[in-house]
PDB file of N, CA and C in Angstrom:
ATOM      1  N   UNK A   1      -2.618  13.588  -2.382  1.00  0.00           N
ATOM      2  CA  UNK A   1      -1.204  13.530  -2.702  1.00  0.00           C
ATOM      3  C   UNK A   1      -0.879  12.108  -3.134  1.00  0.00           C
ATOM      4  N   UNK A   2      -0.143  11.612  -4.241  1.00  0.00           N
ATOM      5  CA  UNK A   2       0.194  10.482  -4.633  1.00  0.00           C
ATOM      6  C   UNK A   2       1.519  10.523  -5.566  1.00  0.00           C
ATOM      7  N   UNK A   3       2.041   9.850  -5.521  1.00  0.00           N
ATOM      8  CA  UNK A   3       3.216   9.244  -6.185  1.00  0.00           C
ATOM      9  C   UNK A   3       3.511   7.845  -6.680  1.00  0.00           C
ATOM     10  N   UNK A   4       3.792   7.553  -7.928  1.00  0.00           N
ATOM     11  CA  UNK A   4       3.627   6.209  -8.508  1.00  0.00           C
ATOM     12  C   UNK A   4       5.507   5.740  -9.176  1.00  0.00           C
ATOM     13  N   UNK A   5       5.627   4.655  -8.806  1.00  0.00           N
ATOM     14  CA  UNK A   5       7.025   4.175  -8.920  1.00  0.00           C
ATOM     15  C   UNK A   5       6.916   2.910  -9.179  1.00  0.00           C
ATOM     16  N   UNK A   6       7.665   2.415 -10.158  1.00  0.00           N
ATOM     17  CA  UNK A   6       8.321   2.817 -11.296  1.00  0.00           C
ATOM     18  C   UNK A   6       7.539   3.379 -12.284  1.00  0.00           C
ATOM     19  N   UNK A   7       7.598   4.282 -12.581  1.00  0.00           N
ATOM     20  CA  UNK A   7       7.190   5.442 -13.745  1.00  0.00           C
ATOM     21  C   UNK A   7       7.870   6.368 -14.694  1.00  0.00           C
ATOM     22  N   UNK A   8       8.195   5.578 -16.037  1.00  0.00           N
ATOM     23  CA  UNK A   8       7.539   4.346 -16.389  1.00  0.00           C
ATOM     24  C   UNK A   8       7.580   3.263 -16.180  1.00  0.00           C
ATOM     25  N   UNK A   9       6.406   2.359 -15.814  1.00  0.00           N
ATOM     26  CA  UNK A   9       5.932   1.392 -15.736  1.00  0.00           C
ATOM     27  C   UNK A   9       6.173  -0.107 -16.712  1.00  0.00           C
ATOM     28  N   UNK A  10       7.022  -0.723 -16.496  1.00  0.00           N
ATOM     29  CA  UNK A  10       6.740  -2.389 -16.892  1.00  0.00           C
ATOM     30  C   UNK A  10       6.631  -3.589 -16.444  1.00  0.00           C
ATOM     31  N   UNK A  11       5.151  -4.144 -16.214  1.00  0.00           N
ATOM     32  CA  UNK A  11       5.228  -5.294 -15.086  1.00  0.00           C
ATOM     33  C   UNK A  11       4.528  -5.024 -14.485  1.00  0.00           C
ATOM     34  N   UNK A  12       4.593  -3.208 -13.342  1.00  0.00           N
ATOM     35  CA  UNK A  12       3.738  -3.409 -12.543  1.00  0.00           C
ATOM     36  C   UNK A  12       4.336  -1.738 -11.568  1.00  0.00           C
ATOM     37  N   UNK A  13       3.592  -1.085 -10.964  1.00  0.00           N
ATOM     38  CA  UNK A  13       3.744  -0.124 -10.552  1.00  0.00           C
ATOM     39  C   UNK A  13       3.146   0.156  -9.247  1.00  0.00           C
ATOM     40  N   UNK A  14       3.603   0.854  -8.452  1.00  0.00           N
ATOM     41  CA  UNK A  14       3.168   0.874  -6.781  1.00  0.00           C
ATOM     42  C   UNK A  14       2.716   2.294  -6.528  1.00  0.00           C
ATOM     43  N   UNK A  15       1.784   2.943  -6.497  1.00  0.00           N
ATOM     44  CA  UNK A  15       1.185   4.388  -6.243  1.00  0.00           C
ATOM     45  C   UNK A  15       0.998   4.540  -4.479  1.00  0.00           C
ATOM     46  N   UNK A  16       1.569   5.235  -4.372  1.00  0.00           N
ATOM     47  CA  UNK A  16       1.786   6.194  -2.732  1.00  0.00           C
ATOM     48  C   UNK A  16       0.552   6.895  -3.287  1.00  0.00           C
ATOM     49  N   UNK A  17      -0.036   6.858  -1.913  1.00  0.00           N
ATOM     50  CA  UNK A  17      -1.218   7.790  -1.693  1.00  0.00           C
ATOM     51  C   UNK A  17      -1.498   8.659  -0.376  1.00  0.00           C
ATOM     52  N   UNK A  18      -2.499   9.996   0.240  1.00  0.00           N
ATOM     53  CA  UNK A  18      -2.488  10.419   1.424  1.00  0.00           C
ATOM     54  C   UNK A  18      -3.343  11.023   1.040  1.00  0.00           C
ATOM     55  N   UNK A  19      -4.806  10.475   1.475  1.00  0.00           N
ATOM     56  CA  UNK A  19      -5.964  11.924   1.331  1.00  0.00           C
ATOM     57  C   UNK A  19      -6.525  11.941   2.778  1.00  0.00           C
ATOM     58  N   UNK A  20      -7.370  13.246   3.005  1.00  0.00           N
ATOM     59  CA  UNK A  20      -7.579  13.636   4.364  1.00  0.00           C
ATOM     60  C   UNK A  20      -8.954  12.330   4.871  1.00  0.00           C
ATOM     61  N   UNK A  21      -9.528  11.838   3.667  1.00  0.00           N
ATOM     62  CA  UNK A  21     -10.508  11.069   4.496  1.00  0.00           C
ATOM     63  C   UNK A  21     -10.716   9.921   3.228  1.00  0.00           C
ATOM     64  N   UNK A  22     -10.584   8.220   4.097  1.00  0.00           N
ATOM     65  CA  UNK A  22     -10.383   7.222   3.362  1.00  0.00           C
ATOM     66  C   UNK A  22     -11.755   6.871   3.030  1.00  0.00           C
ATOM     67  N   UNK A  23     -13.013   7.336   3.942  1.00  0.00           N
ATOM     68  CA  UNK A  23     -14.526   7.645   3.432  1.00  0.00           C
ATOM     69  C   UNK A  23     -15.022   7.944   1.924  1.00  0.00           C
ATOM     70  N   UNK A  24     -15.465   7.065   1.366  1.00  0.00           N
ATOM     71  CA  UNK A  24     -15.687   6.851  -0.227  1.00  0.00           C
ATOM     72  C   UNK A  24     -14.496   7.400  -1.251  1.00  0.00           C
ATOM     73  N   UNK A  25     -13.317   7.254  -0.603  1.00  0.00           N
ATOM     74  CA  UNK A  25     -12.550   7.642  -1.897  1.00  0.00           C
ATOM     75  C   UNK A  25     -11.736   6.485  -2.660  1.00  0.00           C
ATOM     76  N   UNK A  26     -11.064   6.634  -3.787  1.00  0.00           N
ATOM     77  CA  UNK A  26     -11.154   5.860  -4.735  1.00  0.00           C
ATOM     78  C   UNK A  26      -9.647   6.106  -5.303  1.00  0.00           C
ATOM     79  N   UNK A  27      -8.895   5.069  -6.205  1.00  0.00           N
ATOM     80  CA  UNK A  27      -7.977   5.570  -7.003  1.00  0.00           C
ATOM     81  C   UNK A  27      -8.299   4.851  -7.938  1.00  0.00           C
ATOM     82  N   UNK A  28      -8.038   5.672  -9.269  1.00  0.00           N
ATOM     83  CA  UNK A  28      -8.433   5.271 -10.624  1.00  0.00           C
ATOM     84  C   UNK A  28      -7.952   5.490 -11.772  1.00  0.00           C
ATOM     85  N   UNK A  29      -7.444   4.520 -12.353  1.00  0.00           N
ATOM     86  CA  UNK A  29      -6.524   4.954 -13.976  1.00  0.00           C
ATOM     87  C   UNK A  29      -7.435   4.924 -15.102  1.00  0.00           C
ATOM     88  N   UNK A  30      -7.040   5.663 -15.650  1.00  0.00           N
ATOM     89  CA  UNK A  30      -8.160   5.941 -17.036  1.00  0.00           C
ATOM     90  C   UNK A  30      -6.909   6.085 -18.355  1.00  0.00           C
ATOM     91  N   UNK A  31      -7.448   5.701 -19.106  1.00  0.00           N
ATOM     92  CA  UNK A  31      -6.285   5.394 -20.693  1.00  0.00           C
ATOM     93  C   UNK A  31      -6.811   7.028 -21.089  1.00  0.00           C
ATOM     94  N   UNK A  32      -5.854   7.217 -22.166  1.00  0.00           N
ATOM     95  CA  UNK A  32      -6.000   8.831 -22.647  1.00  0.00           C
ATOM     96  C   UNK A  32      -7.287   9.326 -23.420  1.00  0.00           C
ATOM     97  N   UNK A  33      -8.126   8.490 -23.586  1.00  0.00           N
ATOM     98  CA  UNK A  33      -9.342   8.701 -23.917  1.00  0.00           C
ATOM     99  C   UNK A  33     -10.442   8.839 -22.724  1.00  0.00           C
ATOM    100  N   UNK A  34      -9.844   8.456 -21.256  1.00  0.00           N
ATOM    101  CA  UNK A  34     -10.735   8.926 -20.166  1.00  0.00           C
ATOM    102  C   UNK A  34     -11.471   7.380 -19.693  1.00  0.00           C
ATOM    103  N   UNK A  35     -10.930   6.563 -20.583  1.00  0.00           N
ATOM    104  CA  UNK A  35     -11.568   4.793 -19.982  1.00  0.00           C
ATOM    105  C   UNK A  35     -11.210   5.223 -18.835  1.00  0.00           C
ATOM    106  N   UNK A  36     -12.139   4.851 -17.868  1.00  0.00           N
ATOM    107  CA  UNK A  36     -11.675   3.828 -16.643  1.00  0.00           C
ATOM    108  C   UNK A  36     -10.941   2.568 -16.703  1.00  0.00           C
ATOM    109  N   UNK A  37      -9.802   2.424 -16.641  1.00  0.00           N
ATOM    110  CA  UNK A  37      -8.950   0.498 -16.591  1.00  0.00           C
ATOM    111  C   UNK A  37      -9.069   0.133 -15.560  1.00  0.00           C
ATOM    112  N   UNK A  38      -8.855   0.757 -14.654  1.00  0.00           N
ATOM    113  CA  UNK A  38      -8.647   0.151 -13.349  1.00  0.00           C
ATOM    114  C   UNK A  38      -9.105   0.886 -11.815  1.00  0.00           C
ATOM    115  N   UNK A  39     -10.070   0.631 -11.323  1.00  0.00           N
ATOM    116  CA  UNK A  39     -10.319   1.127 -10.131  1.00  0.00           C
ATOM    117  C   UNK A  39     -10.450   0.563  -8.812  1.00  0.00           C
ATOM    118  N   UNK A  40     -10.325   1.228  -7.993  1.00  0.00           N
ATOM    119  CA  UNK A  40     -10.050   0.594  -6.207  1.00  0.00           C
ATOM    120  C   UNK A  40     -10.699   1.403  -5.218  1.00  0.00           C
ATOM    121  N   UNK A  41     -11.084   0.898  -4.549  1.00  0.00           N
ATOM    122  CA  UNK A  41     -11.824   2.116  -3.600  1.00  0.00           C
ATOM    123  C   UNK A  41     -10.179   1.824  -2.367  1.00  0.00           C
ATOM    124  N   UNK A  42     -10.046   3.128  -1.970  1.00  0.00           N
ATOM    125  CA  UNK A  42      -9.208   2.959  -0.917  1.00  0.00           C
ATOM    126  C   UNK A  42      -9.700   2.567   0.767  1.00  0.00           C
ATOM    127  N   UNK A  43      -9.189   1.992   1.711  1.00  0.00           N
ATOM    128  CA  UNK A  43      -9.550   1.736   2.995  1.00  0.00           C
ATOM    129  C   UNK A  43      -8.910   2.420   4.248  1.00  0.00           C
ATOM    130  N   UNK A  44      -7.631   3.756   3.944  1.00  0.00           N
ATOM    131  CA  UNK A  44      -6.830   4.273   4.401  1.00  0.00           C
ATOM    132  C   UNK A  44      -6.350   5.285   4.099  1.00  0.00           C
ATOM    133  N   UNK A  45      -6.580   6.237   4.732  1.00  0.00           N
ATOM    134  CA  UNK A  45      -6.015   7.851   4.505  1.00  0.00           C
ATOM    135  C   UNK A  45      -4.665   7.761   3.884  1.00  0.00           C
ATOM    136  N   UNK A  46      -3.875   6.692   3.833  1.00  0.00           N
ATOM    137  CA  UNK A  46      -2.434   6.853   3.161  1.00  0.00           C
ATOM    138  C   UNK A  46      -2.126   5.119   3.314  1.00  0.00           C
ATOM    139  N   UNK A  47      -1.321   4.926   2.243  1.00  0.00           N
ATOM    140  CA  UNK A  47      -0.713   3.784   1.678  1.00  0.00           C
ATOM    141  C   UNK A  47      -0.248   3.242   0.732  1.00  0.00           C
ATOM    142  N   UNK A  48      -0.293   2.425   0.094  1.00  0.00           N
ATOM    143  CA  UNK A  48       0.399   2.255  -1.374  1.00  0.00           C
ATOM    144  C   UNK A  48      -0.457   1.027  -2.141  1.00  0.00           C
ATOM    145  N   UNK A  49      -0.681   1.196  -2.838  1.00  0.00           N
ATOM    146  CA  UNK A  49      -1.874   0.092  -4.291  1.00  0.00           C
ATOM    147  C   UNK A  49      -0.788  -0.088  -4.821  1.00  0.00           C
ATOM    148  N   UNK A  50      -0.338  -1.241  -5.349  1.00  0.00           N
ATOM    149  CA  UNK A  50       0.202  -2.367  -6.085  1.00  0.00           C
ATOM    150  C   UNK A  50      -0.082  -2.748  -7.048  1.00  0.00           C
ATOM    151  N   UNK A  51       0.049  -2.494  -8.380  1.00  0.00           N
ATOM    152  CA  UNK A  51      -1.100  -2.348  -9.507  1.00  0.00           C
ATOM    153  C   UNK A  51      -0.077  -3.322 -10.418  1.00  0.00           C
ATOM    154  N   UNK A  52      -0.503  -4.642 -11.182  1.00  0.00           N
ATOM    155  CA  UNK A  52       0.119  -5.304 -12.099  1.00  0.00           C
ATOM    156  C   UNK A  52      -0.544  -4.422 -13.539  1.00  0.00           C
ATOM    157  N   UNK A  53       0.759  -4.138 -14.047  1.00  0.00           N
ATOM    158  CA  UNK A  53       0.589  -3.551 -15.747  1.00  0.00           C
ATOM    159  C   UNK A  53       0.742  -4.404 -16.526  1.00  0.00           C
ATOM    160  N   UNK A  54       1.127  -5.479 -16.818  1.00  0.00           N
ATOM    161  CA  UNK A  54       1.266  -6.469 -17.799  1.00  0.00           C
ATOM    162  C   UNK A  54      -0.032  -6.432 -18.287  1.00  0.00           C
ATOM    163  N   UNK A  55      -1.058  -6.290 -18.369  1.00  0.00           N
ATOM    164  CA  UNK A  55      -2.183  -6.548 -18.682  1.00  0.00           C
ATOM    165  C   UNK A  55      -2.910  -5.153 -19.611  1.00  0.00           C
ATOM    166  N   UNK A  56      -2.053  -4.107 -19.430  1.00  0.00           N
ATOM    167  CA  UNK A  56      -2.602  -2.864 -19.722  1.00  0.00           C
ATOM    168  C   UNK A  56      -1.740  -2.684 -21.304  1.00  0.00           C
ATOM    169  N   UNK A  57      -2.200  -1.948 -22.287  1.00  0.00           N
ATOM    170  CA  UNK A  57      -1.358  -1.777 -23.133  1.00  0.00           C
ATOM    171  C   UNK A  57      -0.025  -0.748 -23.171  1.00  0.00           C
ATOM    172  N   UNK A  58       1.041  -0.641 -23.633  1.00  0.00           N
ATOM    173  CA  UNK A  58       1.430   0.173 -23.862  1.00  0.00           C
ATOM    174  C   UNK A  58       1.028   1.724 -24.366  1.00  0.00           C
ATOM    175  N   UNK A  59       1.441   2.858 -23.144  1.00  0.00           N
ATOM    176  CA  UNK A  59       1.006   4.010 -23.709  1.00  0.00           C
ATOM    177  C   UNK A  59       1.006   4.894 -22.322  1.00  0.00           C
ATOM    178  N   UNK A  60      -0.082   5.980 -22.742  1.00  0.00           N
ATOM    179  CA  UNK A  60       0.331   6.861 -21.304  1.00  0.00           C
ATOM    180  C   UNK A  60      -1.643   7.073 -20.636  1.00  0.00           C
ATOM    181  N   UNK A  61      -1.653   6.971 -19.610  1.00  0.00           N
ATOM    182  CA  UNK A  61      -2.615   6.615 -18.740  1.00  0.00           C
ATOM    183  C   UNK A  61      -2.181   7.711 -17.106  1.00  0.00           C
ATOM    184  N   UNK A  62      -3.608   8.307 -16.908  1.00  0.00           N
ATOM    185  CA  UNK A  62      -3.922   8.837 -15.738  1.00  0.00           C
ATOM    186  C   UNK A  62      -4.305   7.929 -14.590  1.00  0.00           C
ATOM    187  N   UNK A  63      -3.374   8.353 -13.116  1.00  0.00           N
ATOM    188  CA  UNK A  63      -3.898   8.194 -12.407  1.00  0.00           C
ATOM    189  C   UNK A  63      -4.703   9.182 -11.469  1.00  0.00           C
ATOM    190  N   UNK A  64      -5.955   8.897 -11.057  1.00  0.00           N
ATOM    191  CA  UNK A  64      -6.146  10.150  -9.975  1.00  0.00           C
ATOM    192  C   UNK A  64      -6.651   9.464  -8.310  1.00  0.00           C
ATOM    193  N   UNK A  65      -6.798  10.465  -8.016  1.00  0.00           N
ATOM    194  CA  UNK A  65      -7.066  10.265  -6.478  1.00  0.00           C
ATOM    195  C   UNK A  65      -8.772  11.029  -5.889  1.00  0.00           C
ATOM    196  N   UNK A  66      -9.853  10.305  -5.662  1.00  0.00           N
ATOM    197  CA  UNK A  66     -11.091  10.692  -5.440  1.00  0.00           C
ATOM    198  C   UNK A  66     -11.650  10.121  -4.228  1.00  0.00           C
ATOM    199  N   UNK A  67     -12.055  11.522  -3.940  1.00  0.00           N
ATOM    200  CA  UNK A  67     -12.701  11.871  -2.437  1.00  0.00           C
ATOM    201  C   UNK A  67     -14.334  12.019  -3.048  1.00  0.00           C
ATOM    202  N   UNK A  68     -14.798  11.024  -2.487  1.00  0.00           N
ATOM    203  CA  UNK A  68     -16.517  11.170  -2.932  1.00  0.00           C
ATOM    204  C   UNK A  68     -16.614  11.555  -4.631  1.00  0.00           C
ATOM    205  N   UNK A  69     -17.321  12.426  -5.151  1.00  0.00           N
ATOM    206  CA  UNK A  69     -17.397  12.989  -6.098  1.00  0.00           C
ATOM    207  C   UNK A  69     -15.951  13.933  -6.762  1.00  0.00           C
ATOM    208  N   UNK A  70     -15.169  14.412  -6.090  1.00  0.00           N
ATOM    209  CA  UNK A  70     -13.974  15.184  -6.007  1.00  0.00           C
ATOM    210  C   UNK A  70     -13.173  14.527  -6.323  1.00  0.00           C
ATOM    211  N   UNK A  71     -12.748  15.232  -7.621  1.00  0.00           N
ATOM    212  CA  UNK A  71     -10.861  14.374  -8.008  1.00  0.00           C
ATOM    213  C   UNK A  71      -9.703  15.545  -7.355  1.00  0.00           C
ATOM    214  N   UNK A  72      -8.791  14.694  -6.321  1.00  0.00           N
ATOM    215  CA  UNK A  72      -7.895  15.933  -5.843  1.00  0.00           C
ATOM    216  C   UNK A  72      -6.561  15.427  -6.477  1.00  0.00           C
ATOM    217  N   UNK A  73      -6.352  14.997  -7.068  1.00  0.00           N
ATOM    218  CA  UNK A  73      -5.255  14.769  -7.442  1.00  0.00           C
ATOM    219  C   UNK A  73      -5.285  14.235  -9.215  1.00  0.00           C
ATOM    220  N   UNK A  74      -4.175  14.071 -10.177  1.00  0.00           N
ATOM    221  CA  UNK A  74      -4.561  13.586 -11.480  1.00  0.00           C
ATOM    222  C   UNK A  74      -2.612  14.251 -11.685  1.00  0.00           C
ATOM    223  N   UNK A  75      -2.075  12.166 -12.279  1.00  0.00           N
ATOM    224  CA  UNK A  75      -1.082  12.824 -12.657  1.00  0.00           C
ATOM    225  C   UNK A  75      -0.533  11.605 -13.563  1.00  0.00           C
ATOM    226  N   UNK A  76       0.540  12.241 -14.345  1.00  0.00           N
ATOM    227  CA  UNK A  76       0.493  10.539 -15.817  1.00  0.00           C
ATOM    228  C   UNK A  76       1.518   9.499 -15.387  1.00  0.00           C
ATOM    229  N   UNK A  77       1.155   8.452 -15.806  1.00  0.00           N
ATOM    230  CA  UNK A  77       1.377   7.068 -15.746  1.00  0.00           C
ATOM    231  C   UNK A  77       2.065   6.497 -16.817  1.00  0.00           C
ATOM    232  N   UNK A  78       3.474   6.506 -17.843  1.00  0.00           N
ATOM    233  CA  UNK A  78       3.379   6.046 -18.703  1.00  0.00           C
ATOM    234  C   UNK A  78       3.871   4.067 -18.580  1.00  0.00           C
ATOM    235  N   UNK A  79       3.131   3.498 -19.224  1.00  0.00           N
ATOM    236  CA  UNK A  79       3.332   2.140 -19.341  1.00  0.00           C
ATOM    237  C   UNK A  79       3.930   1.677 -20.634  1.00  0.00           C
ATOM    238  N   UNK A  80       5.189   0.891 -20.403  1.00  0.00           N
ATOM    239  CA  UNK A  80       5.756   0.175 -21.214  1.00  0.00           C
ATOM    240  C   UNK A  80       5.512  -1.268 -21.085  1.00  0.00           C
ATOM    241  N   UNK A  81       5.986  -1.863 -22.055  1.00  0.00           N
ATOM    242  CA  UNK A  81       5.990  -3.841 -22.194  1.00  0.00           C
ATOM    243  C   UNK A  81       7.660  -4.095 -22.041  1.00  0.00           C
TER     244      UNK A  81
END
């Protein structure tokens, strides 16, 4: 489960997260071609990542939420300047 605010995004965006086990899972934005931009391994079944966008281009970008090999979550991100 995750939720990302402000969305859309300029500057910088804060993603709420809650998966059942903080054991190899991961959150990860990928640009609409499926790049990986940005990844984090998480340390906590629930919390919030702090992500600066200034650096990312304008456009629309996935975030998801991964448990080991398993994506349980995948939802869009759009970023402005």
């Amino acid at each position: 489960n995750s939720s990302a605010y402000p969305n859309p995004a300029s500057g910088f965006t804060a993603i709420n997260y809650a998966v059942e086990s903080a054991s190899n899972s991961t959150l990860k934005i990928t640009d609409e071609l499926g790049q990986v931009v940005y990844e984090k391994t998480l340390e906590n079944t629930k919390g919030t990542v702090k992500i600066t966008t200034s650096e990312f281009k304008p456009g629309i970008y996935f975030y998801s939420l991964n448990v080991g090999n398993t994506r349980v979550s995948t939802k869009k991100l759009i970023i402005t300047q």
